[in-house]
Protein backbone atom coordinates (compact mmCIF):
# COMPACT_ATOMS: atom_id res chain seq x y z
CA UNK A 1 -60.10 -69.50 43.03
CA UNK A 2 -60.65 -69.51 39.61
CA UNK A 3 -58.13 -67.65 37.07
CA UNK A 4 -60.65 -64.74 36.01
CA UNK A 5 -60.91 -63.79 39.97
CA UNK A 6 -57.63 -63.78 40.43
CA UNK A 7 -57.04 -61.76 37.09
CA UNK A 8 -59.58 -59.10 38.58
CA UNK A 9 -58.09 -58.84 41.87
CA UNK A 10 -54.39 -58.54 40.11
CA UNK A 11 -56.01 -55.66 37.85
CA UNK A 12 -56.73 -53.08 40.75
CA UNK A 13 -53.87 -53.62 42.37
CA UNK A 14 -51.61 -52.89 39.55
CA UNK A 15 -54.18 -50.10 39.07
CA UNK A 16 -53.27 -48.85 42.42
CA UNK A 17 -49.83 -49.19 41.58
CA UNK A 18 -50.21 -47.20 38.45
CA UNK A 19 -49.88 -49.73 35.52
CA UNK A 20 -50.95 -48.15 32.29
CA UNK A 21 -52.90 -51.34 31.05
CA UNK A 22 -53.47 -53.23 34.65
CA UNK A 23 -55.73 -55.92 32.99
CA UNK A 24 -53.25 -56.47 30.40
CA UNK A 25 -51.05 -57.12 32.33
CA UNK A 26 -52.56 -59.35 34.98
CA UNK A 27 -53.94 -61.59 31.88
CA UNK A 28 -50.38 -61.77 30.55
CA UNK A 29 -49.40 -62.94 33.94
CA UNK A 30 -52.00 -65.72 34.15
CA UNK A 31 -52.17 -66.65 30.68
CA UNK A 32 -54.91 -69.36 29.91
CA UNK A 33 -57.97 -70.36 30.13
CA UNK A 34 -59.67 -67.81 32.86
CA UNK A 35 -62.42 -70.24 33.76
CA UNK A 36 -59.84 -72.27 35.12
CA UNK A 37 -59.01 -73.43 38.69
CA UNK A 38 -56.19 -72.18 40.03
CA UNK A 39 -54.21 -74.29 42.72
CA UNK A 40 -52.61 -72.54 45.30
CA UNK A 41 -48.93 -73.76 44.11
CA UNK A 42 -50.08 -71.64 41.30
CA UNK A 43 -51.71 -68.85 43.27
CA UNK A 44 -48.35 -68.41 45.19
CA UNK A 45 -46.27 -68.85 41.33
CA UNK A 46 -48.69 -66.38 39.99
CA UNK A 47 -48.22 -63.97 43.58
CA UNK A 48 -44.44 -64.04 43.32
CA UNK A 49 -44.89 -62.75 39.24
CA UNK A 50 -47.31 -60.26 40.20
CA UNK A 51 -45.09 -59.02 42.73
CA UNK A 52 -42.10 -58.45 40.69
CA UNK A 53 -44.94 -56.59 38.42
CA UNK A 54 -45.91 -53.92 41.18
CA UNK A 55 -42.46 -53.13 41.80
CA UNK A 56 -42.42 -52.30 38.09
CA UNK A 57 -40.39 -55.14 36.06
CA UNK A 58 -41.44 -54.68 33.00
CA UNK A 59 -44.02 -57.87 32.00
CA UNK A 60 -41.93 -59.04 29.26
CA UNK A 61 -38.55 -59.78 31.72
CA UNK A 62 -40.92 -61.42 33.97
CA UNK A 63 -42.36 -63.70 31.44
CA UNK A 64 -38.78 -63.77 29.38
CA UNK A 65 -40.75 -63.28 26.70
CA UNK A 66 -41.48 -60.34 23.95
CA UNK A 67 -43.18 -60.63 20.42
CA UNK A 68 -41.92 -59.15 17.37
CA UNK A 69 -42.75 -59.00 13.97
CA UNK A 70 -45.15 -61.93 15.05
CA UNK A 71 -41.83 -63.60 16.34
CA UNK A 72 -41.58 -64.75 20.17
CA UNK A 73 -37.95 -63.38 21.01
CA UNK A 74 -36.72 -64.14 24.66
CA UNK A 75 -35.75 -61.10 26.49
CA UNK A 76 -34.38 -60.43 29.92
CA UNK A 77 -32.58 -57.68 32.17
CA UNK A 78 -29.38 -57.58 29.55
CA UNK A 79 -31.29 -56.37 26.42
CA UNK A 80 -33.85 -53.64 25.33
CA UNK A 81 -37.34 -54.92 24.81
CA UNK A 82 -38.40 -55.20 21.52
CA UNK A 83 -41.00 -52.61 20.74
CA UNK A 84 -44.12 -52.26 18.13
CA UNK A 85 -42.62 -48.95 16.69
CA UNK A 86 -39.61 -50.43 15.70
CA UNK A 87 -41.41 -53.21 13.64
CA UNK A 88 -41.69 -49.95 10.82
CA UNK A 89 -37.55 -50.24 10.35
CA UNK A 90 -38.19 -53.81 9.68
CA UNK A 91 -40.92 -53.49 7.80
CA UNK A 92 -39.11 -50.90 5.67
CA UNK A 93 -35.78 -53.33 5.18
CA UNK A 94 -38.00 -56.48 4.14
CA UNK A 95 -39.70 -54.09 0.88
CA UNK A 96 -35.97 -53.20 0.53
CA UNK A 97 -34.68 -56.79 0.38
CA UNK A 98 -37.16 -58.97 -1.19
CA UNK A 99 -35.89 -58.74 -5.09
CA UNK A 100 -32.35 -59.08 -3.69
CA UNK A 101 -31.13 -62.55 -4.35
CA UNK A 102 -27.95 -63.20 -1.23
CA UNK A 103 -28.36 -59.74 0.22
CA UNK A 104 -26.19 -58.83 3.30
CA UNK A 105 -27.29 -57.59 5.87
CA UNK A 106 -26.27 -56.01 9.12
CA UNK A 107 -27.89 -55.10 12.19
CA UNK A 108 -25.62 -53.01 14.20
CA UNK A 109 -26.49 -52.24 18.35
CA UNK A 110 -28.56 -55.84 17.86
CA UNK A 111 -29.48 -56.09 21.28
CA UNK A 112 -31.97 -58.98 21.23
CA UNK A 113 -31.69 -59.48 17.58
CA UNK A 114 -34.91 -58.86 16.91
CA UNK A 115 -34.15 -56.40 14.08
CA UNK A 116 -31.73 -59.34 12.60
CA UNK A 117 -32.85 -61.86 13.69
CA UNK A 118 -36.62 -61.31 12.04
CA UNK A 119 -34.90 -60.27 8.93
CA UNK A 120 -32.96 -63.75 8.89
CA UNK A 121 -36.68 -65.34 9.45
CA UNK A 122 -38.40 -63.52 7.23
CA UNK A 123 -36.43 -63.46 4.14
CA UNK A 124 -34.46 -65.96 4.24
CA UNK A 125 -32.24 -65.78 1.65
CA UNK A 126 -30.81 -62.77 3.52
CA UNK A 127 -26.98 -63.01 4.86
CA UNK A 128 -27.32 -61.55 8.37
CA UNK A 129 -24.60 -60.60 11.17
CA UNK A 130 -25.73 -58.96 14.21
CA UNK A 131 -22.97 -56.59 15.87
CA UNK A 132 -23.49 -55.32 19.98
CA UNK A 133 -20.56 -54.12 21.86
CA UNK A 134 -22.41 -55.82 24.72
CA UNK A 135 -20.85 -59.70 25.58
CA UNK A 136 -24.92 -59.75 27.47
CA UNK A 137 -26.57 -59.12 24.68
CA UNK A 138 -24.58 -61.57 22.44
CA UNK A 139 -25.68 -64.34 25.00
CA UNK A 140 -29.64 -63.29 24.02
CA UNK A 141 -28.70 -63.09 20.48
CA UNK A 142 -27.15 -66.54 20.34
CA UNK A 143 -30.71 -67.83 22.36
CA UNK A 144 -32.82 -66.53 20.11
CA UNK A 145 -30.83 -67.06 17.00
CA UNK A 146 -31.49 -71.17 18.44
CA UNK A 147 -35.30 -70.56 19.42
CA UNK A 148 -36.08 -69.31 15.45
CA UNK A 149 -33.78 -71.71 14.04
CA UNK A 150 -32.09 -69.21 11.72
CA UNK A 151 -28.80 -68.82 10.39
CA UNK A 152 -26.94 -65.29 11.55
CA UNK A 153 -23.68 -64.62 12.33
CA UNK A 154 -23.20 -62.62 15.30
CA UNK A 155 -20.06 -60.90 16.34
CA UNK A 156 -19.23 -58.52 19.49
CA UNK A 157 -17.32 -54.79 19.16
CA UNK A 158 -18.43 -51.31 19.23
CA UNK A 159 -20.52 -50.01 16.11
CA UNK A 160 -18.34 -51.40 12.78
CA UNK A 161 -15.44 -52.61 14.38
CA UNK A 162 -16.22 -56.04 14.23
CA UNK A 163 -17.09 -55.73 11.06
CA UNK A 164 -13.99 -53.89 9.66
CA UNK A 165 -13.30 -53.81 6.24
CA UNK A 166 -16.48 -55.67 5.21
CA UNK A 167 -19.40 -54.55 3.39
CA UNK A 168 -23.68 -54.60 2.97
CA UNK A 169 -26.79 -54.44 0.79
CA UNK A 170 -28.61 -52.78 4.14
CA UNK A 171 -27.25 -51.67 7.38
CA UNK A 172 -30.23 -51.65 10.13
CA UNK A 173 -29.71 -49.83 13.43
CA UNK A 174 -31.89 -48.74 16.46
CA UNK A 175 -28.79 -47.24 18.74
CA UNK A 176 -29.18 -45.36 21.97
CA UNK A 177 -31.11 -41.79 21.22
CA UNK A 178 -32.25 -40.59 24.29
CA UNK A 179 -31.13 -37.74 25.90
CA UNK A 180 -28.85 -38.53 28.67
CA UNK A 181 -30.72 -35.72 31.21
CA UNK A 182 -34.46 -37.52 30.34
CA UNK A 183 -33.30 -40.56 31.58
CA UNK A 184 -33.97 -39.93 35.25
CA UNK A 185 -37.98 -38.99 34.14
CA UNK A 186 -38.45 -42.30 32.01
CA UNK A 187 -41.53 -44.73 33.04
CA UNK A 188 -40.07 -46.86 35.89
CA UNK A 189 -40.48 -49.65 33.40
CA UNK A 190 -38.15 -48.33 31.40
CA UNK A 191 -35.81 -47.45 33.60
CA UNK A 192 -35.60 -50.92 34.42
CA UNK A 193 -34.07 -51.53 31.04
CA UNK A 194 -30.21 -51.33 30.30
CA UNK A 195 -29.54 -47.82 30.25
CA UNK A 196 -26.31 -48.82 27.64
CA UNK A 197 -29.09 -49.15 25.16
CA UNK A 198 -31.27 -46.03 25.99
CA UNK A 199 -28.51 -43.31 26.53
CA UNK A 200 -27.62 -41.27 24.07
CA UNK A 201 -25.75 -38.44 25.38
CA UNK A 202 -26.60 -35.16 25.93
CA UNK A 203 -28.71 -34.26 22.62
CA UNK A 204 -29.54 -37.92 21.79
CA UNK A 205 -27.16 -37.71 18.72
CA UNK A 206 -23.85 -39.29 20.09
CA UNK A 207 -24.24 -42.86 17.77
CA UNK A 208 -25.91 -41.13 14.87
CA UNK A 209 -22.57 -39.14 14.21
CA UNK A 210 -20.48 -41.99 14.87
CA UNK A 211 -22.55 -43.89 12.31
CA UNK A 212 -22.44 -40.88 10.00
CA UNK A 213 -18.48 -40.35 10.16
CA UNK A 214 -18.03 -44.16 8.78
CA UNK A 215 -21.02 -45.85 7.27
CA UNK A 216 -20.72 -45.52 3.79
CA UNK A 217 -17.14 -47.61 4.14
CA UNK A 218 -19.32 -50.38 5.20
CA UNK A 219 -22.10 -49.79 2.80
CA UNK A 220 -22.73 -51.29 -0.47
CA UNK A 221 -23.41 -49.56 -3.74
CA UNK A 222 -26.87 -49.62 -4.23
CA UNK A 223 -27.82 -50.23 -0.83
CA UNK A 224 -29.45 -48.91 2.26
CA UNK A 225 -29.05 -47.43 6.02
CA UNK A 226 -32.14 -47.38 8.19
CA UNK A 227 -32.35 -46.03 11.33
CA UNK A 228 -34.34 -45.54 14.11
CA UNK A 229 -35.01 -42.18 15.71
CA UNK A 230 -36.59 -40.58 18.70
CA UNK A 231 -39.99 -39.01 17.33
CA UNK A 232 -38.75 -35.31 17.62
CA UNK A 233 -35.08 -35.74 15.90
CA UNK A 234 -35.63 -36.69 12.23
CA UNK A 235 -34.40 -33.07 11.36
CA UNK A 236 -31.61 -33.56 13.60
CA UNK A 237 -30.57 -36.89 12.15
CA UNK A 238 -31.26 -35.87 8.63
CA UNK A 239 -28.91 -32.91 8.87
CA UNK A 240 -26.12 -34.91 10.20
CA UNK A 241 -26.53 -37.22 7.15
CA UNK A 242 -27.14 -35.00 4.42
CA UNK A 243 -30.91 -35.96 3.74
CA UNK A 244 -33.08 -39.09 3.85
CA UNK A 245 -36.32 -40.24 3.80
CA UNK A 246 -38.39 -40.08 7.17
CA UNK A 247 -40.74 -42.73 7.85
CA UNK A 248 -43.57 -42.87 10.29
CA UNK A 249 -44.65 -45.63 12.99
CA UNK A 250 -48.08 -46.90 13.17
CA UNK A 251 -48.94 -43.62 15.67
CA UNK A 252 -48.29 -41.75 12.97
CA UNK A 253 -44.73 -40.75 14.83
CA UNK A 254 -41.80 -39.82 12.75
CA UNK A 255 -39.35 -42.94 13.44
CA UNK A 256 -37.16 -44.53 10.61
CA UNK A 257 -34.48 -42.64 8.48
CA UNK A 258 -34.04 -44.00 5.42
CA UNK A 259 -30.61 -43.56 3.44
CA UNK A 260 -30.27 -45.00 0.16
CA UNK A 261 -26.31 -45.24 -1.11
């Protein structure tokens, strides 16, 4: 069978299952050449993948793999996937940081690291510690971290405890935000993702007034908090820290708060 059959026949089915982009995901699955041959060793490999698929594993857990910033991060069951509307935080924090000659740098609820650990990548000259209260997600961290062959310090504790008593140029964070009661209606992808990282109690708020009761002890003069945000609670987040600037995805979605010390 060659690879573009098998592609095809992988498309309706995930179709049928109700994938939102079946032939994306069936050529993510058998990535190559599709003119290929495929053996049946590789038929069965490529069955097994596409059944974990139809049950609705996300693609990127299957294939332990998730691109960011045009960075290949490795992601599994522990950590959040890295997604394209976060890449406008990141985008926002490099324009911040390129004139700043050592700036620190911390990405608190790190997850993967793909918030810190692109930062490290991209602008090197960056100081960066990534902070999770979750001893999973320090494990991915610490693989990644190796994979990009960065330099980041990564520590484990709840929001700035690890951190106590320290201080940085830019503080980057994409916590929990979604409503603990919209959980249960998520995409069953999502639903396959830690739900430490997705909930965010009842109104979606819980981190961003923990953050906003202590982050300007750990903030630098002259420097910067971003956040992300669920698309309908910039107001929400704004009031709670006294203003900001809102910034917008690449849908056009309100997504990034931006507080300047």
């Amino acid at each position: 069978m060659l690879a573009i059959t098998w592609r095809a026949q992988a498309a309706r089915r995930l179709e049928a299952a109700g994938s939102p982009d079946p032939m994306a995901d069936a050529r993510l699955l058998s990535w190559g050449d599709s003119l290929r041959e495929i053996s049946p060793q590789e038929e069965a490999r490529l069955e097994a993948l596409l059944k974990r698929r139809l049950a609705g594993e996300p693609v990127q857990y299957i294939l332990e793999s998730a691109w960011f910033m045009g960075l290949e991060f490795y992601v599994d069951r522990r950590v959040l996937i890295p997604r394209q509307d976060t890449e406008a935080l990141c985008e926002a924090a490099l324009a911040f940081l390129r004139d700043r000659a050592a700036p620190r740098v911390l990405d608190l609820c790190a997850g993967s690291g793909a918030i810190g650990l692109s930062l490290a990548k991209l602008c090197p000259q960056a100081r960066v510690t990534l902070a999770d209260v979750s001893a999973d997600a320090g494990a991915v961290m610490e693989e990644n971290r190796r994979r990009l062959g960065v330099e980041a310090e990564i520590v484990r504790g709840d929001l700035f405890a690890p951190v106590a008593g320290r201080t940085f140029d830019l503080i980057a964070c994409n916590p929990p935000y979604i409503r603990t009661g919209e959980l249960d209606g998520l995409q069953a992808e999502v639903q396959k993702e830690p739900r430490l990282a997705l909930d965010g109690g009842a109104d979606g708020l819980a981190f961003y007034r923990r953050i906003a009761a202590t982050y300007q002890d750990h903030l630098a003069a002259g420097g910067a908090l971003f956040l992300e945000i669920g698309w309908d609670e910039a107001e929400a987040v704004r009031a709670l820290f006294g203003g900001g600037r809102v910034l917008r995805d690449l849908n056009g979605r309100d997504r990034v708060i931006e507080i300047r010390e």
